[in-house]
Protein backbone atom coordinates (compact mmCIF):
# COMPACT_ATOMS: atom_id res chain seq x y z
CA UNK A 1 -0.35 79.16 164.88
CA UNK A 2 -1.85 78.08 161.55
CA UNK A 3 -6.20 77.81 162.20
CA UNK A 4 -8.14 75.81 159.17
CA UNK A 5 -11.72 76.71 158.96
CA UNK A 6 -14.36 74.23 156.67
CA UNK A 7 -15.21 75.43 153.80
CA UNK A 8 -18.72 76.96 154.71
CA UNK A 9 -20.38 79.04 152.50
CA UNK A 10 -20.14 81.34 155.36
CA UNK A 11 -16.58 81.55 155.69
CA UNK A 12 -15.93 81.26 151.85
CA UNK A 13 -17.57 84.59 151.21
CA UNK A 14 -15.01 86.19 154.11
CA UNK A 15 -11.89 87.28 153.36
CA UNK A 16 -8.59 86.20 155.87
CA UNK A 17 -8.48 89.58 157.27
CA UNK A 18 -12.03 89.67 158.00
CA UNK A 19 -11.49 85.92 159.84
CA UNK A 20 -8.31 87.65 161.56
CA UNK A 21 -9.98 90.31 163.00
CA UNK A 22 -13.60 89.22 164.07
CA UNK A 23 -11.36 87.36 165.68
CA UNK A 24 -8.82 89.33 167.39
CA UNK A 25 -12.05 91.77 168.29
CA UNK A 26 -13.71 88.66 170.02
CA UNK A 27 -10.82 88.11 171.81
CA UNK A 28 -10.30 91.52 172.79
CA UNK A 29 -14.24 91.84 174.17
CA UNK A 30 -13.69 89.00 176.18
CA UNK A 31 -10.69 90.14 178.24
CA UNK A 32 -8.21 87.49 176.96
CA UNK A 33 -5.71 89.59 175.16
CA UNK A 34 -4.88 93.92 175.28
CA UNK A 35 -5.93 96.00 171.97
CA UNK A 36 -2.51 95.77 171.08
CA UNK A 37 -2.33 91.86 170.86
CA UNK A 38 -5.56 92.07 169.06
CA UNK A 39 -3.68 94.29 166.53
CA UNK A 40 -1.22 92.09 165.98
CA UNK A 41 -3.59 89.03 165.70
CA UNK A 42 -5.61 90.84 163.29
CA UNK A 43 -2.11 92.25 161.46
CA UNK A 44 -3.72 95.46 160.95
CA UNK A 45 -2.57 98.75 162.66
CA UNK A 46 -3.78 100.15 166.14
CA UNK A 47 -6.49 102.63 164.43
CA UNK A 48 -8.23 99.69 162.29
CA UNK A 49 -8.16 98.05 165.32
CA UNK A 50 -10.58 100.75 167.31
CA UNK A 51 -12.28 101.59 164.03
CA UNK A 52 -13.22 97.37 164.20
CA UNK A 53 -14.05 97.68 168.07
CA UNK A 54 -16.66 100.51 167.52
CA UNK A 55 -18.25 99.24 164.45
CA UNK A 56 -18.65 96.02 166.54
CA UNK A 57 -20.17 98.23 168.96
CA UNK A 58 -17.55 96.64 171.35
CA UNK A 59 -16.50 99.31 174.76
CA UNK A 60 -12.52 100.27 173.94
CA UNK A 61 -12.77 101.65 177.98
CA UNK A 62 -14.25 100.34 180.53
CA UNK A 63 -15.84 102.89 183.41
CA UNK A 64 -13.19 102.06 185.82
CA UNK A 65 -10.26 102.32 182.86
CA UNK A 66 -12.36 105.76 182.33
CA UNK A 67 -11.91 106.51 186.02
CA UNK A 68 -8.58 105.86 186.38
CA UNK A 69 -7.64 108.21 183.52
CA UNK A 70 -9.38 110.74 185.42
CA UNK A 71 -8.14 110.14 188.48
CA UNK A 72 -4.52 110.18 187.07
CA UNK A 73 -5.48 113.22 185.22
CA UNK A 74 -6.73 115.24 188.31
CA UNK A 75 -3.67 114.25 190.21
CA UNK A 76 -1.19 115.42 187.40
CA UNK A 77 -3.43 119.16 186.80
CA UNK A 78 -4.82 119.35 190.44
CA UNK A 79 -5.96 123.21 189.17
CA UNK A 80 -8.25 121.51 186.90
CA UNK A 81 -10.45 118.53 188.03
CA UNK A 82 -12.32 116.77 186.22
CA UNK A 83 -15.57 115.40 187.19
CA UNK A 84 -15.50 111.30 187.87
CA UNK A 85 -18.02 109.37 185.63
CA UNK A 86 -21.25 108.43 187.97
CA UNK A 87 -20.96 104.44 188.84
């Protein structure tokens, strides 16, 4: 998929990486494709991808992803729960 932008000052001053991955982050926050697809949109690796999340200040878990882990944890090492978040 080719996307043309106008030539803004705005987008002039950002680079195609930058435009990639505001992007891919955007998508990402708003539950229309994984991290992973967002990596690949952005065509940078699965790290840059997090790094771009939390200097967006955009949540990489959710509290239910959180309390699944958890749950999935406590069920694999039974001898060693761990406490579930608070809802």
């Amino acid at each position: 998929m080719t996307v043309t932008l106008p030539d803004t000052p705005a987008t002039l001053r950002m680079s195609e990486e930058e435009v990639r991955l505001g992007l891919a982050c955007s998508l990402f926050a708003r539950g229309k494709v994984s991290s992973r697809v967002a990596a690949d949109i952005a065509g940078v690796t699965y790290g840059r991808l997090l790094d771009a999340l939390h200097e967006r200040k955009i949540p990489y878990l959710t509290s239910e992803m959180l309390r699944q882990d958890i749950e999935t944890l406590n069920r694999m090492f039974p001898g060693h729960p761990l406490p579930l978040p608070s809802a």
